[in-house]
C-alpha atoms as a PDB file:
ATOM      1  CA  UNK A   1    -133.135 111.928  44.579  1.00  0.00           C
ATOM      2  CA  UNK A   2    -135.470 112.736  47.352  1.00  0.00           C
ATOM      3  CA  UNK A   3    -135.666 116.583  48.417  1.00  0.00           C
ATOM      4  CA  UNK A   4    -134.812 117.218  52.200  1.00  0.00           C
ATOM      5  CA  UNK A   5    -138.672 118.084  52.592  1.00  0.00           C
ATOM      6  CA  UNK A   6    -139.654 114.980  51.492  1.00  0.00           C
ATOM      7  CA  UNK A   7    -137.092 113.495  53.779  1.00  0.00           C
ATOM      8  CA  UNK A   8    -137.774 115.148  56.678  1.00  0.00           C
ATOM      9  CA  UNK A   9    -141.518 114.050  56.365  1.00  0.00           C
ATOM     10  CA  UNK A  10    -141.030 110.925  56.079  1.00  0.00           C
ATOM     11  CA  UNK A  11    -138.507 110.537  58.539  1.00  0.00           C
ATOM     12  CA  UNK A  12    -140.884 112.105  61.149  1.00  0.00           C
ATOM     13  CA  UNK A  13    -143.377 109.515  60.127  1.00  0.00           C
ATOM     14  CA  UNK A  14    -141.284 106.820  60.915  1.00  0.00           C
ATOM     15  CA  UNK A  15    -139.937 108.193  64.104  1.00  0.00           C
ATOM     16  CA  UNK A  16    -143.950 108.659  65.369  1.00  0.00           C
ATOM     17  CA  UNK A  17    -144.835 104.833  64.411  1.00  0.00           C
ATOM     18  CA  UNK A  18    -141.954 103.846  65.894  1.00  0.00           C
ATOM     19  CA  UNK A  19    -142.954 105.648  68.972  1.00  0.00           C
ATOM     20  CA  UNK A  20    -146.415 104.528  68.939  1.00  0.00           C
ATOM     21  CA  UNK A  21    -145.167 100.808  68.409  1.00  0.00           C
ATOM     22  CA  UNK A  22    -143.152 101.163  71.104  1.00  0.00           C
ATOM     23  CA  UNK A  23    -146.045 102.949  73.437  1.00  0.00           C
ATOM     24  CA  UNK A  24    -148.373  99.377  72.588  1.00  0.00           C
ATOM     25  CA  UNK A  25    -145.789  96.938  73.585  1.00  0.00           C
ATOM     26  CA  UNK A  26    -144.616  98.686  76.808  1.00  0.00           C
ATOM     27  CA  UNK A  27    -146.524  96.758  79.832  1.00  0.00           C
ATOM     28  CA  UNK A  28    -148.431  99.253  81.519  1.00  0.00           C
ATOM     29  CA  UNK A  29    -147.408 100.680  85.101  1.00  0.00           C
ATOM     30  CA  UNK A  30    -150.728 100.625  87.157  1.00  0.00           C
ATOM     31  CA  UNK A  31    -151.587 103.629  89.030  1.00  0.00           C
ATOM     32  CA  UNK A  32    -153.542 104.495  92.512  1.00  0.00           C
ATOM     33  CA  UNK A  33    -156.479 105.303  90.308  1.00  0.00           C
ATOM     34  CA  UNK A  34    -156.348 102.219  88.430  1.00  0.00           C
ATOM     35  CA  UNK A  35    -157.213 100.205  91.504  1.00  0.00           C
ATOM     36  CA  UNK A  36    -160.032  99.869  93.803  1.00  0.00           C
ATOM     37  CA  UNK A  37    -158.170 100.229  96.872  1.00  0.00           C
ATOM     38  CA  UNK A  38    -160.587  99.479 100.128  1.00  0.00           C
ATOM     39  CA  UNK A  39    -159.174  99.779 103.598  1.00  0.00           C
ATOM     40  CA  UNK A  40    -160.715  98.814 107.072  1.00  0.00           C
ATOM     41  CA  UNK A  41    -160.624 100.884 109.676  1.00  0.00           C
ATOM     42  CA  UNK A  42    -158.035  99.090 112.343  1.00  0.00           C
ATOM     43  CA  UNK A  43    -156.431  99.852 115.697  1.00  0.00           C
ATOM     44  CA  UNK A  44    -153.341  97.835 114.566  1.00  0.00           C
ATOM     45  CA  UNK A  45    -152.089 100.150 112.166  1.00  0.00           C
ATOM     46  CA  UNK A  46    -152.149 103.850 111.031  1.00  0.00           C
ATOM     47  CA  UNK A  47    -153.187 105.322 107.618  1.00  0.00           C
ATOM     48  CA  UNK A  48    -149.999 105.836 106.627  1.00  0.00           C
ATOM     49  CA  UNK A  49    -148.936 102.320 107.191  1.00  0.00           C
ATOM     50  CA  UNK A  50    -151.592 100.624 105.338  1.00  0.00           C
ATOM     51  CA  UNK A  51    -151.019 102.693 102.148  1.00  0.00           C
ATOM     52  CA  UNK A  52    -146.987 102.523 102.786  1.00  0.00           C
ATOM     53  CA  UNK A  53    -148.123  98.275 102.329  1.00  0.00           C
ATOM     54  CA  UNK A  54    -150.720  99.096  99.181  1.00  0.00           C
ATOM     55  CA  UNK A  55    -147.052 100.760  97.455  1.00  0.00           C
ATOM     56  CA  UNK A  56    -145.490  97.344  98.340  1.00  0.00           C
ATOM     57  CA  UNK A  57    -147.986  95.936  96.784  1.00  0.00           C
ATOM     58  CA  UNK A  58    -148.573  97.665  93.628  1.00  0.00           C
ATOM     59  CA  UNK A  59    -144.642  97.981  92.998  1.00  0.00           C
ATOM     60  CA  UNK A  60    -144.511  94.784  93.285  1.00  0.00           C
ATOM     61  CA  UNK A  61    -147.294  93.751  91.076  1.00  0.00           C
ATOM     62  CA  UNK A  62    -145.727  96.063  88.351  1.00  0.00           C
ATOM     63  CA  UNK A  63    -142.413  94.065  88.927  1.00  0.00           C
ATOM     64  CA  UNK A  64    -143.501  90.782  88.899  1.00  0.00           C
ATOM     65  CA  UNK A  65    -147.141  90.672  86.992  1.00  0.00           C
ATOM     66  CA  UNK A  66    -146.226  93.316  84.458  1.00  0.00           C
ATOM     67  CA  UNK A  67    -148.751  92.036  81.900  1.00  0.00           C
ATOM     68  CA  UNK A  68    -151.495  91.985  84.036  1.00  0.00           C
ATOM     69  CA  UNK A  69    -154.147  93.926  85.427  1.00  0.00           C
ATOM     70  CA  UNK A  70    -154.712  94.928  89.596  1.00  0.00           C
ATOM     71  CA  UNK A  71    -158.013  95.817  89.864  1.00  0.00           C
ATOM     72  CA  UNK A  72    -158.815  95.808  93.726  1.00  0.00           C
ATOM     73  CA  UNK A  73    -156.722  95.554  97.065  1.00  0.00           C
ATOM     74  CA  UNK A  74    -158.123  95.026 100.125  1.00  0.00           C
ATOM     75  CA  UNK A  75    -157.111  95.399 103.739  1.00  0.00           C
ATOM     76  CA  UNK A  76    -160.270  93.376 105.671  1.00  0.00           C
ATOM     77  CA  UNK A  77    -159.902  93.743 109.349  1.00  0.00           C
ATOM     78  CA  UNK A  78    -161.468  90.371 109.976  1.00  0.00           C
ATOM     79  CA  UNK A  79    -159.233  88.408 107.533  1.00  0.00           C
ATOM     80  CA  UNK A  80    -156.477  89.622 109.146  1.00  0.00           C
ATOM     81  CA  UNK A  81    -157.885  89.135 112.885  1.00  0.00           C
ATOM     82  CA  UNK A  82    -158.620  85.508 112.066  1.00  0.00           C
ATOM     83  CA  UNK A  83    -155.056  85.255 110.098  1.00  0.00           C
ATOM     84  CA  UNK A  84    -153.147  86.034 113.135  1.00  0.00           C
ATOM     85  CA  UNK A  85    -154.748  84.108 115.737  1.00  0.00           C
ATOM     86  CA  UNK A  86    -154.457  80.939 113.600  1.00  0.00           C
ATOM     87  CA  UNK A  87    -150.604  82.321 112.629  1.00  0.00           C
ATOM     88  CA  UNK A  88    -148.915  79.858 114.720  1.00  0.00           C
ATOM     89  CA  UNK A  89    -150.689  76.729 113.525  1.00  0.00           C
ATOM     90  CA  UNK A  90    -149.121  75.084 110.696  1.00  0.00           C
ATOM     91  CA  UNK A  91    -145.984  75.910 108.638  1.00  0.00           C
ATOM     92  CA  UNK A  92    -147.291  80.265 107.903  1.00  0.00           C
ATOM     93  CA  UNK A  93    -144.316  82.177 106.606  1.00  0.00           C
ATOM     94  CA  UNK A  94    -145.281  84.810 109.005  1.00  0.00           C
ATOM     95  CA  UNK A  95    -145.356  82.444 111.891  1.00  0.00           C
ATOM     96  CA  UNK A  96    -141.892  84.301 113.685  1.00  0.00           C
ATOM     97  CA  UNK A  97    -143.008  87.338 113.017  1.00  0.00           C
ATOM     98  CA  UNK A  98    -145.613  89.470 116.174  1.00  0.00           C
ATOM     99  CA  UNK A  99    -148.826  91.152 114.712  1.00  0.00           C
ATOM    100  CA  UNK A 100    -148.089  94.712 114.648  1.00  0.00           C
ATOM    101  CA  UNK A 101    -145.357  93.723 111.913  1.00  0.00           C
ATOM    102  CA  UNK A 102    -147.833  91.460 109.566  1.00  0.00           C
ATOM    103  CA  UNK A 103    -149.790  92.994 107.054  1.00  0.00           C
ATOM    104  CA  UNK A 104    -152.223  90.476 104.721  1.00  0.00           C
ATOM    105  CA  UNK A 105    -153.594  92.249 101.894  1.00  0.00           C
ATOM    106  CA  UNK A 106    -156.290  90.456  99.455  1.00  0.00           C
ATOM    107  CA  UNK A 107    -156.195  91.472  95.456  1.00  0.00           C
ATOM    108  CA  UNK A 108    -158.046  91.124  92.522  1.00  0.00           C
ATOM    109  CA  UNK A 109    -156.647  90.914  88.864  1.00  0.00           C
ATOM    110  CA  UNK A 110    -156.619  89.562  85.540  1.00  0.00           C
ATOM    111  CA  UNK A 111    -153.934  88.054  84.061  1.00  0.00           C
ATOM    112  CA  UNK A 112    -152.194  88.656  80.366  1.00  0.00           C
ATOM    113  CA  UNK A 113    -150.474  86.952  78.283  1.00  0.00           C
ATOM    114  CA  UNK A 114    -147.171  86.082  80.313  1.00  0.00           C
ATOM    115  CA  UNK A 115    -147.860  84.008  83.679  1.00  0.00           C
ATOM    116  CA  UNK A 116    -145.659  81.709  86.253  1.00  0.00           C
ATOM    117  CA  UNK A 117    -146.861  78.226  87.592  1.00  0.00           C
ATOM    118  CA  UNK A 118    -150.038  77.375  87.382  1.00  0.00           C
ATOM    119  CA  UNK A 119    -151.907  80.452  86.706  1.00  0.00           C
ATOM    120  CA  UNK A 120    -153.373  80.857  82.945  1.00  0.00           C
ATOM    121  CA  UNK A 121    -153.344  84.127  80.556  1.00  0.00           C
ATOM    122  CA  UNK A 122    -156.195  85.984  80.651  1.00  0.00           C
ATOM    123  CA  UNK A 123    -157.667  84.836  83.916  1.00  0.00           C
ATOM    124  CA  UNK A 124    -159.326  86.319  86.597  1.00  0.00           C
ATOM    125  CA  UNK A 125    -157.744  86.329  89.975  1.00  0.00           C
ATOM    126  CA  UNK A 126    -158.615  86.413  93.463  1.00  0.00           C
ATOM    127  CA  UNK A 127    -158.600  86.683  96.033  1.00  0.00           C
ATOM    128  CA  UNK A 128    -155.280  86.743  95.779  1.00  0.00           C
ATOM    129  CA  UNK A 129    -153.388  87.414  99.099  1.00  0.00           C
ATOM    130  CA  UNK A 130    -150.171  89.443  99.361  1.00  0.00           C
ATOM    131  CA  UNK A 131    -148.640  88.696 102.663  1.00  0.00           C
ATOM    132  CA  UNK A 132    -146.087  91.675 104.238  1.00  0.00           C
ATOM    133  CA  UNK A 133    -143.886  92.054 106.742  1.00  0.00           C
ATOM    134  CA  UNK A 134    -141.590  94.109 109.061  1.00  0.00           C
ATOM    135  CA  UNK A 135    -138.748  93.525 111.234  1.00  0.00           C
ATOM    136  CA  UNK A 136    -140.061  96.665 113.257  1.00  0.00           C
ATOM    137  CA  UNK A 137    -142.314  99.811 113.056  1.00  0.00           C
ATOM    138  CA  UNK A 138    -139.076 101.726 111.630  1.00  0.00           C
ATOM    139  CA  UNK A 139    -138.083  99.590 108.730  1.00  0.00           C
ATOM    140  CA  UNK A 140    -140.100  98.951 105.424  1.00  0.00           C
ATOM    141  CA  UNK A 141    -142.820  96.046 104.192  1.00  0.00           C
ATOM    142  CA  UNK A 142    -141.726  94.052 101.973  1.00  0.00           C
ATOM    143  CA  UNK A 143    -143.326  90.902 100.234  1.00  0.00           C
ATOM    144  CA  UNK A 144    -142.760  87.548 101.915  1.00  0.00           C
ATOM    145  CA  UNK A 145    -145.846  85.447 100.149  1.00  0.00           C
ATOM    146  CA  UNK A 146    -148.373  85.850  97.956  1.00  0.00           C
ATOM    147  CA  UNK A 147    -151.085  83.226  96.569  1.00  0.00           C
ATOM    148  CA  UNK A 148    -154.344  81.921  96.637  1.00  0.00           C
END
């Protein structure tokens, strides 16, 4: 029979692998220091409203591409200048929406092992854009589109 020292050891064991098992195969929540985050300077929105629209993004990201890797989001000025003025021509999912309540952010990632559609595992990404929007200045982003 097996003292309760001898026990107790290995029962700690077990509960530590099991923990460190458990740690590996976990995705990984990315963090604000994870990501290269790089933000023009823009009359159309505050600081605070372009890093309310990074959350958006990276919650979302660590929803929806939880084995993957954000390594940069951008907020380029002239992107999103030329994105509105050409917002009304074709079918945008923005298209309803006025500028002060469309964000377009551009990301960079790599991909793991689980992906959707046509993107492969292990992959690098982007730019990849992540298009927000409003219904006014009071109310919060959310994700409408996202792609190449």
């Amino acid at each position: 029979m097996i003292n309760k020292k001898k026990w107790l050891i290995i029962s700690s064991v077990g509960i530590i692998l099991c923990g460190v098992i458990l740690y590996l195969v976990t995705p990984r929540k990315q963090t604000y220091s994870d990501i290269n985050i790089q933000l023009d300077k823009t009359s159309d929105f505050t600081t605070d409203e372009l890093n309310q629209g990074v959350e958006v993004v990276v919650n979302f990201f660590n929803t929806n591409w939880q084995e993957s890797t954000l390594k940069a989001i951008e907020f380029d000025n002239n992107l999103y200048q030329n994105e509105i003025a050409t917002k009304d021509e074709g079918a945008r999912s923005f298209s309803d929406y006025s500028k002060e309540n469309i964000l377009i952010f551009t990301t960079y990632f790599k991909t793991g092992n689980k992906t959707d559609g046509s993107v492969s595992p292990h992959t690098e990404m982007g730019p990849w854009q992540f298009i927000l929007i409003r219904q006014n200045k009071n109310s919060s982003w959310q994700v409408i589109d996202q792609g190449v």
